[in-house]
Each structure stands twice: as structure tokens, then as C-alpha cells.
Protein backbone atom coordinates (compact mmCIF):
# COMPACT_ATOMS: atom_id res chain seq x y z
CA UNK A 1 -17.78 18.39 5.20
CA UNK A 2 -15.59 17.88 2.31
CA UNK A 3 -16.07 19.35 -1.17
CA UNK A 4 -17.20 17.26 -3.81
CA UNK A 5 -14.89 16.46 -6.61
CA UNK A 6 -15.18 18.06 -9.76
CA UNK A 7 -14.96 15.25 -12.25
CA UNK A 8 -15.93 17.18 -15.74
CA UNK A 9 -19.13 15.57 -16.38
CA UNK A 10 -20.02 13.13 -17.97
CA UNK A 11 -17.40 11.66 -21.15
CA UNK A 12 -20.26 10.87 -23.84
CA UNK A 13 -23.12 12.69 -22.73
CA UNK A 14 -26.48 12.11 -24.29
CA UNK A 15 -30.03 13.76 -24.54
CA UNK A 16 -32.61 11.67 -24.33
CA UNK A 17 -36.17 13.20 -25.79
CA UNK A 18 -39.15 11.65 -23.70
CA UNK A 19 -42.66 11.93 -24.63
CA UNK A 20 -45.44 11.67 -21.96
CA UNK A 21 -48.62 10.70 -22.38
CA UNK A 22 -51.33 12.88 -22.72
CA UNK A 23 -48.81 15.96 -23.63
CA UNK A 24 -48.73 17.34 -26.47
CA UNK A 25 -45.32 18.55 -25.92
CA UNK A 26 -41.38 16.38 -25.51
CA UNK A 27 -39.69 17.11 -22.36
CA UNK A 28 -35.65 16.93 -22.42
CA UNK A 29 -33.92 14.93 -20.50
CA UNK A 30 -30.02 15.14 -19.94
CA UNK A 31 -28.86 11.51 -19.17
CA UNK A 32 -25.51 11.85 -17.12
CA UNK A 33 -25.16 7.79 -16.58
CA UNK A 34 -21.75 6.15 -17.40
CA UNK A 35 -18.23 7.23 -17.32
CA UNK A 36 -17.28 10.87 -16.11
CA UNK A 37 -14.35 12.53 -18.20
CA UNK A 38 -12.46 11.85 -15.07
CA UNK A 39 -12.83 8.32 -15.79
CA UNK A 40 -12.32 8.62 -19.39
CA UNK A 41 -8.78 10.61 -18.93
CA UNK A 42 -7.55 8.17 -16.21
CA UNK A 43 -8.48 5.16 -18.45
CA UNK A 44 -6.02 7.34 -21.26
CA UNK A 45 -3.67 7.42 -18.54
CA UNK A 46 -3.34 4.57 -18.06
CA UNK A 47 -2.81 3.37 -21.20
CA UNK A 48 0.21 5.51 -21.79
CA UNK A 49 1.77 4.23 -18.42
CA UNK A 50 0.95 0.57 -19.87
CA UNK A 51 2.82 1.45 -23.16
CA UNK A 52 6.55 1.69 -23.60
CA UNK A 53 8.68 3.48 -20.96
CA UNK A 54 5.63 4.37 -18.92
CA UNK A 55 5.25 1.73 -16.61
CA UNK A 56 9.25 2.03 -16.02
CA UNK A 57 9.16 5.75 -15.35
CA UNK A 58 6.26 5.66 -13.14
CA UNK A 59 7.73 2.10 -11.08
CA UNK A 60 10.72 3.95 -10.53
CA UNK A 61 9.57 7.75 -9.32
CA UNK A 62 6.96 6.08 -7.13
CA UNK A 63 8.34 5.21 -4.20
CA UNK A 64 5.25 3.13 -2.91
CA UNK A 65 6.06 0.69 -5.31
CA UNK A 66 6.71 -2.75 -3.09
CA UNK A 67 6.75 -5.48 -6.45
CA UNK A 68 3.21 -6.49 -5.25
CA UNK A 69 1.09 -3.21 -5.58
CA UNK A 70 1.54 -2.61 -9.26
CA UNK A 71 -2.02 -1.88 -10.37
CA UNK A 72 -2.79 0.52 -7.54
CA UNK A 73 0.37 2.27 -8.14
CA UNK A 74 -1.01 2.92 -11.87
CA UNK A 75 -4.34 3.59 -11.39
CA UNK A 76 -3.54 6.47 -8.59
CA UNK A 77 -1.52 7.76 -10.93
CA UNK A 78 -4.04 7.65 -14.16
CA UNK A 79 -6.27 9.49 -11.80
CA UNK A 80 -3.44 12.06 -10.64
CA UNK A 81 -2.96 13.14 -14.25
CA UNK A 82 -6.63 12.83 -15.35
CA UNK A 83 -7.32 15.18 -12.30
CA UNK A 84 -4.42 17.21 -13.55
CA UNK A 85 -5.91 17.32 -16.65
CA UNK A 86 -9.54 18.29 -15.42
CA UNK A 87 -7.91 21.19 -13.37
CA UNK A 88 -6.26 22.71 -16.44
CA UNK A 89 -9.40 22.05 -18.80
CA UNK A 90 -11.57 24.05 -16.23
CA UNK A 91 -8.66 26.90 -16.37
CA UNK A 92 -9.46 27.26 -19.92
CA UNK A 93 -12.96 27.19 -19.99
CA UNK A 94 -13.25 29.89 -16.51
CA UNK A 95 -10.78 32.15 -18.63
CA UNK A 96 -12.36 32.29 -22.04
CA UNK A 97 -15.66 32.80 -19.90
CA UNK A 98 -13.92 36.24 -18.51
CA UNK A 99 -13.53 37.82 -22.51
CA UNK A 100 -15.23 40.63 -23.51
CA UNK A 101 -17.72 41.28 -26.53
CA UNK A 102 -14.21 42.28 -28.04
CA UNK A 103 -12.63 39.22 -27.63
CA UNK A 104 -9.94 40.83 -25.42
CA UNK A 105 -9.29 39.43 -22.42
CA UNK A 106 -10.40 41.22 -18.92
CA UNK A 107 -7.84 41.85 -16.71
């Protein structure tokens, strides 16, 4: 069994507040539908590649380019650097979990 990606969650979350009937009370509910940050950084990606020098730096370093497969090329590579990016965000945020009440950093 493989392990699932981690894809950041979703890009634009958004909390919905529901009301039932009969309740006196709202119940919260975290919608998670549409693009993941994953998505969101790859589609970012792949702009830049798009733009300028990009598309000629990437077509030349990627040697599974064959002049037909242009737009897979790009979009495994969008999702190589969104993933890249993802991995490094998540190093952040699992460090600064690790501070102290000092705000020094545990070793």
C-alpha cells in the first residue's frame, strides 16, 4: 500500500456555517472542495515555464522531450516544483511547531 500524497490542503479553503432544523445551535462545516495548493502551485508553475526563457530551459534539460509531448513535459514539471514547494512549506511549518515558549528553537 502506498502512502497518500500530501498535497497541502485545500488553496482557498472555506467554512461554511449550517443551521439544522430544530437546533438551536450552527454546526461548522470545513468545505475542502476545489483545488488543493498542490494544484494551485503547479498551475504557478506552469505559468513561469510558459513565460520567457522557461519553456526553453525546461525543453532543453528534459530529455523526454520528443517535439510531440510538450504539454506533458510541462505539466510534470509544474507538479515537480509545486511538490518541491509543498515539501519545503511543510519543513517550515514542522520546525516552527518544535519552538519553545521562548521562541528558541529545540534542538
Amino acid at each position: 500500500m502506498s502512502t497518500p500524497l500530501y498535497d497541502g490542503g485545500p488553496a482557498f479553503p472555506r467554512i461554511m456555517v449550517s443551521i439544522e432544523p430544530n437546533t438551536a445551535s450552527p454546526t461548522l462545516v470545513t468545505q475542502m472542495e476545489g483545488m488543493t495548493l498542490r494544484d494551485y502551485f503547479a498551475g504557478k508553475a506552469m505559468q513561469s515555464i510558459y513565460a520567457g526563457e522557461g519553456a526553453k530551459m525546461v525543453a532543453n534539460v528534459d530529455g523526454r522531450y520528443d517535439g510531440q509531448n510538450w504539454g506533458y513535459i510541462v505539466a510534470t514539471n509544474a507538479y515537480m516544483m509545486a511538490d518541491a514547494m509543498i515539501a519545503e512549506r511543510k519543513k517550515f511549518y514542522d520546525n516552527s511547531q518544535r519552538k519553545t515558549s521562548t521562541g528558541r528553537q529545540e534542538d
